[in-house]
Protein backbone atom coordinates (compact mmCIF):
# COMPACT_ATOMS: atom_id res chain seq x y z
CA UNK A 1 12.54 -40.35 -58.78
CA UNK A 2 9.69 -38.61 -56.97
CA UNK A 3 11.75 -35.55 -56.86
CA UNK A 4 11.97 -35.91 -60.64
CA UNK A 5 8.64 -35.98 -60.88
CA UNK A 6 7.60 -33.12 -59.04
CA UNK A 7 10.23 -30.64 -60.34
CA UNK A 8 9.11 -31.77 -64.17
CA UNK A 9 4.86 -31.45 -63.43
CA UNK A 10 5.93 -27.98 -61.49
CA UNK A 11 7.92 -26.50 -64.67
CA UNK A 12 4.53 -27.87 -67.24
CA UNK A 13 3.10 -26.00 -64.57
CA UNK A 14 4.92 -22.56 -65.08
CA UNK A 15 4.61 -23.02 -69.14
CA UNK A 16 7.53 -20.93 -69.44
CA UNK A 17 9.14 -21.34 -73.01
CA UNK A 18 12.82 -21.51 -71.53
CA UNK A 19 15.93 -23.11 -73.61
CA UNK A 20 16.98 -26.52 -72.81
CA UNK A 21 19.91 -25.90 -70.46
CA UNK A 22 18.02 -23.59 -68.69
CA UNK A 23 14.92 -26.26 -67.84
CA UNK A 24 18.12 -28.81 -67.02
CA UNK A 25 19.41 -26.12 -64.52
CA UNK A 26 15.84 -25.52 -63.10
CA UNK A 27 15.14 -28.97 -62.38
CA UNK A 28 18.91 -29.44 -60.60
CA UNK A 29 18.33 -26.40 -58.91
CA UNK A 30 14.72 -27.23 -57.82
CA UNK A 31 16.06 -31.03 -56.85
CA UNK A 32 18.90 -29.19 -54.62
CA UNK A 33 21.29 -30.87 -57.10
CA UNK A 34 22.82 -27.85 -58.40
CA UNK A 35 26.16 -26.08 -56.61
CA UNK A 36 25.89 -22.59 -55.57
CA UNK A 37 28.54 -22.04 -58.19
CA UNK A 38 26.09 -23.65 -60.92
CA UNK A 39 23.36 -21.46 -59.92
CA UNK A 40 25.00 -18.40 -60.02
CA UNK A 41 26.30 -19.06 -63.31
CA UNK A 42 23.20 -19.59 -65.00
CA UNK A 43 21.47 -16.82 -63.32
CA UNK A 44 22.41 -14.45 -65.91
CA UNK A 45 21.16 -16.74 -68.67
CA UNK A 46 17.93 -16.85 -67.09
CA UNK A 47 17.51 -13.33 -66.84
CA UNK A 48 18.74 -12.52 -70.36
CA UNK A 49 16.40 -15.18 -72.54
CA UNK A 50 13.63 -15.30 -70.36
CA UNK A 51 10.41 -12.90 -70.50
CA UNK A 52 10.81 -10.70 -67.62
CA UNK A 53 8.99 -12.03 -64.40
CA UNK A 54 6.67 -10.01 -62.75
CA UNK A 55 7.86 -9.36 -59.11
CA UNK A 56 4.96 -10.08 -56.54
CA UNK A 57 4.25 -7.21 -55.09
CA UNK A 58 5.38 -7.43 -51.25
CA UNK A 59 2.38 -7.94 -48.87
CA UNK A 60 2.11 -4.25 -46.47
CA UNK A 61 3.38 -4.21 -43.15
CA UNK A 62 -0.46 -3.52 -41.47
CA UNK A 63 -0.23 -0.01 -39.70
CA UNK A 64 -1.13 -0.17 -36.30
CA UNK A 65 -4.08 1.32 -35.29
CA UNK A 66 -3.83 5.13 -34.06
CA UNK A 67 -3.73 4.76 -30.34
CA UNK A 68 -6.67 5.68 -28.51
CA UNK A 69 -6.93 8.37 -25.63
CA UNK A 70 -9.81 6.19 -23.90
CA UNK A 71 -7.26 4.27 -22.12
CA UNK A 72 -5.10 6.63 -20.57
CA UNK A 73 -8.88 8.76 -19.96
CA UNK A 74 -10.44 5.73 -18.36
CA UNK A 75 -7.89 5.32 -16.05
CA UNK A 76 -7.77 8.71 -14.82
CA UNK A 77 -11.25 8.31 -14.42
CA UNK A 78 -10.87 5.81 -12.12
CA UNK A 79 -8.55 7.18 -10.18
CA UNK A 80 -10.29 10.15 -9.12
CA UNK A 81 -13.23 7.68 -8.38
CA UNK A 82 -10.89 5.68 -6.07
CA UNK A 83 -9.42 8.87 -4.30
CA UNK A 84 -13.06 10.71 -3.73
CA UNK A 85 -14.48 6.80 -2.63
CA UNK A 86 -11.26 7.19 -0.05
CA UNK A 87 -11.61 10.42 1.11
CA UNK A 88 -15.56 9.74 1.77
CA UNK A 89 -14.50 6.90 4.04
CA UNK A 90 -12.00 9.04 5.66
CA UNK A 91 -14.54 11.77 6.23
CA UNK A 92 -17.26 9.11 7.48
CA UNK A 93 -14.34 7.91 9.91
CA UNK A 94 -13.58 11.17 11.46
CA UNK A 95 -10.42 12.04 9.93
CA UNK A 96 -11.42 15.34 8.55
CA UNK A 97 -13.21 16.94 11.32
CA UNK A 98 -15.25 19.95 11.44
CA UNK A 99 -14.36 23.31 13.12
CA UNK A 100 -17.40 22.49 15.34
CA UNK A 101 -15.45 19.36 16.28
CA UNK A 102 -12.02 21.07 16.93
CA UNK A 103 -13.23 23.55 18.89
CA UNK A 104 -15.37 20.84 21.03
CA UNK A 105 -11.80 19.04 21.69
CA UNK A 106 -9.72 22.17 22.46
CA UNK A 107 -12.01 23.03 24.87
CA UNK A 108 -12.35 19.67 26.50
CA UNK A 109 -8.16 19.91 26.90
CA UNK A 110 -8.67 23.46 28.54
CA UNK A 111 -11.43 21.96 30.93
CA UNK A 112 -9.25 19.27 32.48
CA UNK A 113 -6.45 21.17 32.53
CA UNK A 114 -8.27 23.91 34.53
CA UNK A 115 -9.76 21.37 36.98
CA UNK A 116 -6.23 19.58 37.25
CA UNK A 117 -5.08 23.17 38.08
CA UNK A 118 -7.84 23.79 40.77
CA UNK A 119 -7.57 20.22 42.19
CA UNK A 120 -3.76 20.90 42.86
CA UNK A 121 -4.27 24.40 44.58
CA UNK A 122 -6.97 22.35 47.24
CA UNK A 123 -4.77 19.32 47.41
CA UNK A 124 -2.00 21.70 47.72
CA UNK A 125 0.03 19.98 45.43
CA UNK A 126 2.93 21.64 43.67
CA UNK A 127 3.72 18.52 41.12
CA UNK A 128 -0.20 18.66 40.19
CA UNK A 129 -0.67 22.35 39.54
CA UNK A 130 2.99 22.13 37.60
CA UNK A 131 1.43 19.03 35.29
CA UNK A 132 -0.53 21.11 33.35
CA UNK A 133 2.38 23.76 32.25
CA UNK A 134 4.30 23.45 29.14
CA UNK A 135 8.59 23.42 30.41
CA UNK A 136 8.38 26.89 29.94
CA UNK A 137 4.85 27.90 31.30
CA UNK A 138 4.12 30.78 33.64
CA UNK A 139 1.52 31.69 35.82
CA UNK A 140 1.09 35.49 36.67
CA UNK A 141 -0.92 36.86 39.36
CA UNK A 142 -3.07 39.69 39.55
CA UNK A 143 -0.82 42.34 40.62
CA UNK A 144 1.54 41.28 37.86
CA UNK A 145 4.34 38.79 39.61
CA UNK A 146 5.43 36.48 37.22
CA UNK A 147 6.39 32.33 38.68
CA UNK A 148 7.88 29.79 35.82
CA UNK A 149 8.71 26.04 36.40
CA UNK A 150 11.48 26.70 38.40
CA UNK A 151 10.16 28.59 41.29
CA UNK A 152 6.59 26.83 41.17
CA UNK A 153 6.87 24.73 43.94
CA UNK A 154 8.53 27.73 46.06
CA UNK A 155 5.28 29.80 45.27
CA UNK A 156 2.56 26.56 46.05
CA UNK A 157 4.18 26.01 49.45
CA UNK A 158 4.00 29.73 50.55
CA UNK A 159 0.65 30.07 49.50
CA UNK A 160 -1.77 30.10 52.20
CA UNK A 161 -3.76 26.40 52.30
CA UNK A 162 -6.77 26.64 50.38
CA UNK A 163 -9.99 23.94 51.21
CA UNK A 164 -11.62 24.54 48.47
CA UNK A 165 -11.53 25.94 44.71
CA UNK A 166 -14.50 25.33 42.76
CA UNK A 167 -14.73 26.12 39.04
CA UNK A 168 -18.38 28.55 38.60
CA UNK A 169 -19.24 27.37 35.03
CA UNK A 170 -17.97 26.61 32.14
CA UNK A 171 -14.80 28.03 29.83
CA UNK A 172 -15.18 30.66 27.51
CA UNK A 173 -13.13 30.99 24.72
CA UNK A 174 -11.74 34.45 24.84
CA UNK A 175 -9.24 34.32 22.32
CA UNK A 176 -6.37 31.99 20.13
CA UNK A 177 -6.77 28.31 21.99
CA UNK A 178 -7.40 31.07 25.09
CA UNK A 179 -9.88 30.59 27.79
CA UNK A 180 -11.38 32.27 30.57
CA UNK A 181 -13.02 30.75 33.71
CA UNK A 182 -14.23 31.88 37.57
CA UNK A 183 -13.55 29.55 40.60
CA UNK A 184 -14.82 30.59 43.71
CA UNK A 185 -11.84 29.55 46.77
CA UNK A 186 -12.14 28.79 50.28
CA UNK A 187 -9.00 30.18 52.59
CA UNK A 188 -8.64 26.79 55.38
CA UNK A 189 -7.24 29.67 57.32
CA UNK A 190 -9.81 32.46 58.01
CA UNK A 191 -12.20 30.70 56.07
CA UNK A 192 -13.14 33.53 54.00
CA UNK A 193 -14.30 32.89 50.51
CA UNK A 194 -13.28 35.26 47.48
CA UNK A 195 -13.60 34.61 43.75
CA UNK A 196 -11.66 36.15 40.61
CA UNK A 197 -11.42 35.10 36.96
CA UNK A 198 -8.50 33.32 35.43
CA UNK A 199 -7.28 32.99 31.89
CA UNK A 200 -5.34 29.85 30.13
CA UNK A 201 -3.61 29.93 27.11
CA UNK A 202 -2.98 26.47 25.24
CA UNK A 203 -0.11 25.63 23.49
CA UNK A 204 -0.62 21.83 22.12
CA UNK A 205 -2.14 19.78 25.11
CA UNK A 206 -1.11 21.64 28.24
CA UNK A 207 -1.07 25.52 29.06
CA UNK A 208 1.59 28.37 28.02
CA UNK A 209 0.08 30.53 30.43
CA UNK A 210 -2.42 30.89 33.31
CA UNK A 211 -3.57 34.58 34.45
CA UNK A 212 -4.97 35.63 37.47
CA UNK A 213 -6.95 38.05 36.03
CA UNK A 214 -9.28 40.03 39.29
CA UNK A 215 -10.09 38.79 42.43
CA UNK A 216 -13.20 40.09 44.78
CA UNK A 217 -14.02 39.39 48.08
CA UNK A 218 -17.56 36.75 48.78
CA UNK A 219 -17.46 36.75 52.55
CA UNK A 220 -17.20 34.28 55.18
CA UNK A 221 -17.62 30.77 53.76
CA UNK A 222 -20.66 30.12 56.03
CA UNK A 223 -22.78 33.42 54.37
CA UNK A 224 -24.99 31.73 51.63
């Protein structure tokens, strides 16, 4: 009865001046009474004797919003502050080192590898003067005779004993990871003392070659 009642005080509401049958049909069909069949039966008496009804105009999709470059910007922006923040702490930990720096190391390697090399001759120790070759290092003398790997040891024990070889100085870089030094040796022997200048070329951490470069005669060991 309810149902009644609301379908009648919603059609006083329209105030639409529709026939009797139609009103009959509108209440079934607003009480859910009325078959499909019914309704689409008197669908085209409704449309043909009643005013025409204004169709509400359908409410527009709202358009999204043009999408802004700030975003993708921003980000980018950040980015390059987090890659120049990482490479600052990188730099303030040493990983990008001056040329200062590298040449301060590579000459550091060429210093103990020369005083490995001078320690060996004194100790007269063939496995000591070959650590600080590369598998394919040579050492030349000065007039020119070439000794690799294989034949080091041959060439250390028929070298006359030598007491003492002292490194005069520092290195000099004299060329590509190439350095130059003078030792002054000590012959056990005869005891005479002669000095000469001797070149190392690096290649990574231990030396490609070693050159005898000249040699000159000091004197007894005793003259001061």
């Amino acid at each position: 009865m309810r149902q009644l009642e609301a379908a009648l005080r919603q059609l006083a509401e329209r105030a639409e001046p529709l026939p009797t049958e139609v009103l009959i049909a509108r209440i079934e069909t607003d009480l859910g009474w009325a078959s499909s069949a019914v309704a689409e039966r008197e669908e085209p008496t409704m449309v043909t004797h009643q005013p025409d009804i204004e169709t509400p105009t359908p409410t527009p999709t709202p358009t999204p919003p043009p999408r802004s470059r700030r975003g993708p910007l921003l980000a980018a922006a950040v980015a390059v502050v987090v890659i120049l923040a990482g490479v600052g702490i990188a730099y303030a930990a040493g990983a990008f080192e001056s040329d200062a720096d590298v040449a301060a190391e590579r000459l550091e390697v060429a210093t103990e590898l020369v005083d490995t090399w001078n320690q060996g001759w004194e100790n007269y120790d063939p496995e000591m003067v070959m650590s600080v070759f590369t598998d394919d290092g040579v050492y030349i003398e000065d007039d020119g005779t070439t000794w690799t790997m294989r034949n080091m040891k041959d060439f250390v024990y028929g070298t006359v004993l030598l007491s003492n070889v002292d490194r005069v100085g520092g290195l000099t870089l004299s060329g590509d990871d190439t350095y130059t030094w003078v030792a002054e040796v000590v012959m056990t022997s005869s005891g005479n003392r002669f000095g000469g200048t001797w070149e190392m070329e690096l290649e990574g951490d231990l030396a490609k070659r070693i050159e005898w470069l000249d040699a000159y005669d000091i004197g007894p060991a005793s003259d001061s």
